[in-house]
N, C-alpha and C. Protein backbone atom coordinates (compact mmCIF):
# COMPACT_ATOMS: atom_id res chain seq x y z
N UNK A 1 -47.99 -18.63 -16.14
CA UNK A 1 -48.35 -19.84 -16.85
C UNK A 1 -48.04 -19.69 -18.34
N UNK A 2 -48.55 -18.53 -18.67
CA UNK A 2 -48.30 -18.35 -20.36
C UNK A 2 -46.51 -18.40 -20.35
N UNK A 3 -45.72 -17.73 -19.91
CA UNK A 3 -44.63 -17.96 -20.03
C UNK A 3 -43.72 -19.26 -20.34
N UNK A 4 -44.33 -20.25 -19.13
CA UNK A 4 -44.02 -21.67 -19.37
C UNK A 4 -44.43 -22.32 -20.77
N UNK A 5 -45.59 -21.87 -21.09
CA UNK A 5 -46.33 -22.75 -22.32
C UNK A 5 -44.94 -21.57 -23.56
N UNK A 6 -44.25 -20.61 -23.44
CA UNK A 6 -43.56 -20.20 -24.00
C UNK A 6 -42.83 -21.25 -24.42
N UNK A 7 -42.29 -21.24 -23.57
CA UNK A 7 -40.84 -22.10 -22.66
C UNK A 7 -40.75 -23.44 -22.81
N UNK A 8 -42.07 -24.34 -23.23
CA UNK A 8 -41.74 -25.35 -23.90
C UNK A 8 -41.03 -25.94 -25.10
N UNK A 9 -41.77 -25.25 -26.19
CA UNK A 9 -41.01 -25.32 -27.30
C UNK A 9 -39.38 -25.48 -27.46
N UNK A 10 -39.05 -24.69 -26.43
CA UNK A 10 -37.34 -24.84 -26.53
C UNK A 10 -37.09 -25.71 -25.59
N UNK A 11 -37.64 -26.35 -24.70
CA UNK A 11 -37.57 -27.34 -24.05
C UNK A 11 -36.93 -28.79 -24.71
N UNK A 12 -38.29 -28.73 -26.00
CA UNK A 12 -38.24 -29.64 -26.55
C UNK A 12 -36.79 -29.82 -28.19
N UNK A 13 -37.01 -28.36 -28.20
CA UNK A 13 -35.31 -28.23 -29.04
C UNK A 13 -34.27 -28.29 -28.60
N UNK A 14 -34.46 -27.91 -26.99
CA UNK A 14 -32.95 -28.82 -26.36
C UNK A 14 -33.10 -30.01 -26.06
N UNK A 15 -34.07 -30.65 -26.52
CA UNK A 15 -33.87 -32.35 -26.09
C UNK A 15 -33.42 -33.14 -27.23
N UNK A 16 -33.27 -32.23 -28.72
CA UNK A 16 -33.36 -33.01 -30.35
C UNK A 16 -32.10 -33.10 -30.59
N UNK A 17 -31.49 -33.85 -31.21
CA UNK A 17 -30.05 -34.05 -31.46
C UNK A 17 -30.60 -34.10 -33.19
N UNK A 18 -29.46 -32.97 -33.83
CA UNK A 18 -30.19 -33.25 -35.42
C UNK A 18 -28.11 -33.37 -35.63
N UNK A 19 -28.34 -34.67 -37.01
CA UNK A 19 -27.49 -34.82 -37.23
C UNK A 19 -27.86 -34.68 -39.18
N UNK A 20 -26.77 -33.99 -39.48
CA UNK A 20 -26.32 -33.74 -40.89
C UNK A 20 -25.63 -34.52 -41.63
N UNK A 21 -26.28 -35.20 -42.51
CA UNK A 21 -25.24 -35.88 -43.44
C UNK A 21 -25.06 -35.49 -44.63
N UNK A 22 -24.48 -34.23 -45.30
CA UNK A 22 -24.27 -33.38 -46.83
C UNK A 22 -23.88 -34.80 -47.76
N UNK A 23 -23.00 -35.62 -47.27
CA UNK A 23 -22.96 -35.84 -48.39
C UNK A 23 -23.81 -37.37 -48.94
N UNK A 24 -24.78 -37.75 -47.91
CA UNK A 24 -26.04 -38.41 -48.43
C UNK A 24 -27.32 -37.45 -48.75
N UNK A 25 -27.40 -36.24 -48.09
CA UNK A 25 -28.16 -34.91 -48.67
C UNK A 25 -29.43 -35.56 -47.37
N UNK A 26 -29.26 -35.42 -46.46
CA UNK A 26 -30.06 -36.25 -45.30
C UNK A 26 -29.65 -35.76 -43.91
N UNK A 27 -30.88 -35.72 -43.01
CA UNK A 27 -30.75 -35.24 -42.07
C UNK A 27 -31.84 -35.99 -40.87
N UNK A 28 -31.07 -35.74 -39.77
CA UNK A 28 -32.04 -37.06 -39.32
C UNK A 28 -31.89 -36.23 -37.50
N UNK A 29 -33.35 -36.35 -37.25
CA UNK A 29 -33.46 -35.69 -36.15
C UNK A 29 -34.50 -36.17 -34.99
N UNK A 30 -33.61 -36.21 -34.29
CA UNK A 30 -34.45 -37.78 -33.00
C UNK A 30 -34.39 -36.10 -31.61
N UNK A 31 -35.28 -37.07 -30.82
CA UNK A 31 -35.61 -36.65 -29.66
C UNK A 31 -35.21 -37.60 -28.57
N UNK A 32 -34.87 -36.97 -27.10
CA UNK A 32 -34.41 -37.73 -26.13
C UNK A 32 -35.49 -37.74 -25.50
N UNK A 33 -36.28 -38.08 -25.28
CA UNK A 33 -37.82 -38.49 -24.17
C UNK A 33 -36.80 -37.99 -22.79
N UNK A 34 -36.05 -38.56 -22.37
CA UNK A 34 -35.31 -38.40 -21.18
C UNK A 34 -34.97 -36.93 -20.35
N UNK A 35 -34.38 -36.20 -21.85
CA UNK A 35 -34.19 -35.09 -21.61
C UNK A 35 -35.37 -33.87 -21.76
N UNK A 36 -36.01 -34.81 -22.06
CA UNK A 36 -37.15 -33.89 -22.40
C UNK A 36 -38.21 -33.88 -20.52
N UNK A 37 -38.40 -34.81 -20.17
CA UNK A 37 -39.12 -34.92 -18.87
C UNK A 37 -38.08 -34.59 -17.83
N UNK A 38 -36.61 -34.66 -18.09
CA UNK A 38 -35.72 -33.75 -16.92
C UNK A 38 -36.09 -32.41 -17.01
N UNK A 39 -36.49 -32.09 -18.59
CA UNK A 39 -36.33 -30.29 -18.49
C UNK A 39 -37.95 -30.02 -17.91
N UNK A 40 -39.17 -30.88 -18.11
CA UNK A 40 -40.03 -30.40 -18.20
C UNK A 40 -40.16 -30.63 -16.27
N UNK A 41 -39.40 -31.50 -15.82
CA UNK A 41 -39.49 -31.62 -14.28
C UNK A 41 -39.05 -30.31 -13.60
N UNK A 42 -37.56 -30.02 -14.38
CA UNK A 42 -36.87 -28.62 -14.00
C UNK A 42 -38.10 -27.73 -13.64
N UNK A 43 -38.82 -27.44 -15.00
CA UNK A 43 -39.62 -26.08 -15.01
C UNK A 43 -40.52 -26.15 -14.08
N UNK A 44 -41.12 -27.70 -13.80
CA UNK A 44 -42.24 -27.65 -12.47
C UNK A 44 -41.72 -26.93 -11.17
N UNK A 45 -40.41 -27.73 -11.08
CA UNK A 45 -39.42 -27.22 -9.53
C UNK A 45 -39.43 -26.15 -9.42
N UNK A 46 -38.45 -25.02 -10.54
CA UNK A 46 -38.89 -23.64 -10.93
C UNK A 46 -39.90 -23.11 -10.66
N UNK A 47 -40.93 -23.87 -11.21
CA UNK A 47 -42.35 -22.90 -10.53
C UNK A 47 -42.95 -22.98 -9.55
N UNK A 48 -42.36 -24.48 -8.82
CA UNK A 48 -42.99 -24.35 -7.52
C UNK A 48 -42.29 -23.80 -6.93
N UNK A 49 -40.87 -23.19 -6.64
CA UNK A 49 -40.10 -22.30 -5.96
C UNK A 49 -40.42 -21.04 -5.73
N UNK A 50 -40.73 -20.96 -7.17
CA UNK A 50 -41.28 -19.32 -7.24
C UNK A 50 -42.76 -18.89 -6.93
N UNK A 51 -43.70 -20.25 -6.66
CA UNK A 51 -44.83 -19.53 -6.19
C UNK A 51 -44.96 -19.85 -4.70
N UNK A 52 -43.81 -20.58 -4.23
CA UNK A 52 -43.40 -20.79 -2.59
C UNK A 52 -42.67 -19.64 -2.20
N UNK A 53 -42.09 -18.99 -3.13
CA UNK A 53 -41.53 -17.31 -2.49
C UNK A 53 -42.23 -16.71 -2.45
N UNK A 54 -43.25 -16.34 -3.75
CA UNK A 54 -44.07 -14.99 -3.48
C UNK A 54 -45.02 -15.47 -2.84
N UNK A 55 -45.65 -16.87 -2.46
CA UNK A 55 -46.35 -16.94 -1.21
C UNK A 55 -45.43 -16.31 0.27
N UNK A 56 -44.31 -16.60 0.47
CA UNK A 56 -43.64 -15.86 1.69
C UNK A 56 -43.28 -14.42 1.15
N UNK A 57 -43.23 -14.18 0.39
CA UNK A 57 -43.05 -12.76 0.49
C UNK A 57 -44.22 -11.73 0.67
N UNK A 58 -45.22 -12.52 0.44
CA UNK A 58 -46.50 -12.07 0.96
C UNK A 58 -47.15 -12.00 2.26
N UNK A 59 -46.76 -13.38 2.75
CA UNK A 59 -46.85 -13.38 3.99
C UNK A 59 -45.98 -12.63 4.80
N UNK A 60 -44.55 -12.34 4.33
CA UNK A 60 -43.91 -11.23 5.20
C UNK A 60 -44.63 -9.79 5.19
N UNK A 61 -44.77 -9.75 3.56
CA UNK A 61 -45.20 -7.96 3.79
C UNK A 61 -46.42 -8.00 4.34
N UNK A 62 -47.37 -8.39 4.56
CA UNK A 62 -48.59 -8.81 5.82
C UNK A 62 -48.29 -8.83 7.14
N UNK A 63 -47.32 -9.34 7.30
CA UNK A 63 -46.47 -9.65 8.69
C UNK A 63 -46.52 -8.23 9.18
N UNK A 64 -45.11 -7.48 8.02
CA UNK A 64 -44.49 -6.20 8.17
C UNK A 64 -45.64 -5.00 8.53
N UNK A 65 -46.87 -5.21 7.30
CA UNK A 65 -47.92 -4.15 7.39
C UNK A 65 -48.65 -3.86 9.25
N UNK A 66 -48.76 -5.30 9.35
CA UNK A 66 -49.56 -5.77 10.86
C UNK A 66 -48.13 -5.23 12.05
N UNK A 67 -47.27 -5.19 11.74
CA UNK A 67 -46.49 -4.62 12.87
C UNK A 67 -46.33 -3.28 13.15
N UNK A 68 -46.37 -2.66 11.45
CA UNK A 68 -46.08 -0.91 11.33
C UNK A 68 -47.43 -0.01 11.58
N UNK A 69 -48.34 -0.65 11.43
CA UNK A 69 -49.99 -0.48 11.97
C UNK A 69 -50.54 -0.84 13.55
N UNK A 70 -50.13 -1.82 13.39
CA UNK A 70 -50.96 -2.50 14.74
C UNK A 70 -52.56 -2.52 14.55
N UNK A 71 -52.42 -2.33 15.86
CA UNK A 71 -54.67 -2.35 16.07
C UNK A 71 -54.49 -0.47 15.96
N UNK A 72 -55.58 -0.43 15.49
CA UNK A 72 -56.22 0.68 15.77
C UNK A 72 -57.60 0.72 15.88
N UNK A 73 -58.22 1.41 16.96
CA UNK A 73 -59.21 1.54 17.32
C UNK A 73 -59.73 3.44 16.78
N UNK A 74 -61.10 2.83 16.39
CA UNK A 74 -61.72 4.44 16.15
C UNK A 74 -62.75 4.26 16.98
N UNK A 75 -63.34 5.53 17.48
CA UNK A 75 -64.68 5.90 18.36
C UNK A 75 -65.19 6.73 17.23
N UNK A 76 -66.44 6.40 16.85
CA UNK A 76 -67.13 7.71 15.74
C UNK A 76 -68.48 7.92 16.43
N UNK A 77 -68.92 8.87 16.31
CA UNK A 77 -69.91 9.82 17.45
C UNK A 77 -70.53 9.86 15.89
N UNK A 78 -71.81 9.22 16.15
CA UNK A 78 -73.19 9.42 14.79
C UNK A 78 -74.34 9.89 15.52
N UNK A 79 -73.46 10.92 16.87
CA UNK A 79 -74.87 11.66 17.23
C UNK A 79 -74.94 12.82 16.59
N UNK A 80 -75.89 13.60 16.11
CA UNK A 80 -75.95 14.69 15.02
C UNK A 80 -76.01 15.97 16.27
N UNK A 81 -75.50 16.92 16.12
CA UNK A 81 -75.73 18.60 16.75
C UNK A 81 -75.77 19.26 15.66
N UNK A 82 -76.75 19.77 15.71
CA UNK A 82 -77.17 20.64 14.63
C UNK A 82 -77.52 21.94 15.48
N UNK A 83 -76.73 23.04 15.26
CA UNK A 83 -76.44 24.78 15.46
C UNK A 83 -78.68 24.51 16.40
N UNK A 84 -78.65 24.95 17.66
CA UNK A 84 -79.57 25.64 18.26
C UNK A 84 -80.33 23.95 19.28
N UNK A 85 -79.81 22.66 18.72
CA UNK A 85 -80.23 21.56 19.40
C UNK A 85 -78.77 21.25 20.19
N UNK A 86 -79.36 20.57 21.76
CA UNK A 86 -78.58 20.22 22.70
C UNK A 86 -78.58 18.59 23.02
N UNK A 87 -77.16 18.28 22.96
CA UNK A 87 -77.58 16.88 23.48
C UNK A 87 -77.34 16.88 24.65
């Protein structure tokens, strides 16, 4: 998340068209609204891609773990023998 909130700022500097005029000594710098909600749509898509992979890549290595394991069963004996008592 912090990354994205990075990642805006230049979002919004690739949406500005700055134009120079030296020899009125003026500079004039607009924003495209347009390009600005294409890029900010991009980054949603982007992130929902990427948290739709590492949701499956999670679910595989879960998959993988549950196959290379299986079931295992333990028997544990919590009857005590202690040296001179018989069960």
């Amino acid at each position: 998340m912090m990354r994205i909130l990075i990642g805006l700022p230049l979002l919004a500097l690739a949406a500005c068209n700055v134009e120079n005029d030296a020899a009125n000594d003026q500079m004039t710098l607009t924003y495209n609204q347009e390009r600005i909600e294409e890029g900010v749509s991009d980054v949603a898509n982007a992130t929902e891609d990427a948290a739709s992979s590492i949701g499956n890549v999670a679910a595989s290595t879960g998959q993988a773990i549950r196959n290379e394991v299986g079931d295992i069963d333990i028997d544990v004996n919590v009857d005590r023998n202690r040296s001179g008592n018989a069960n």
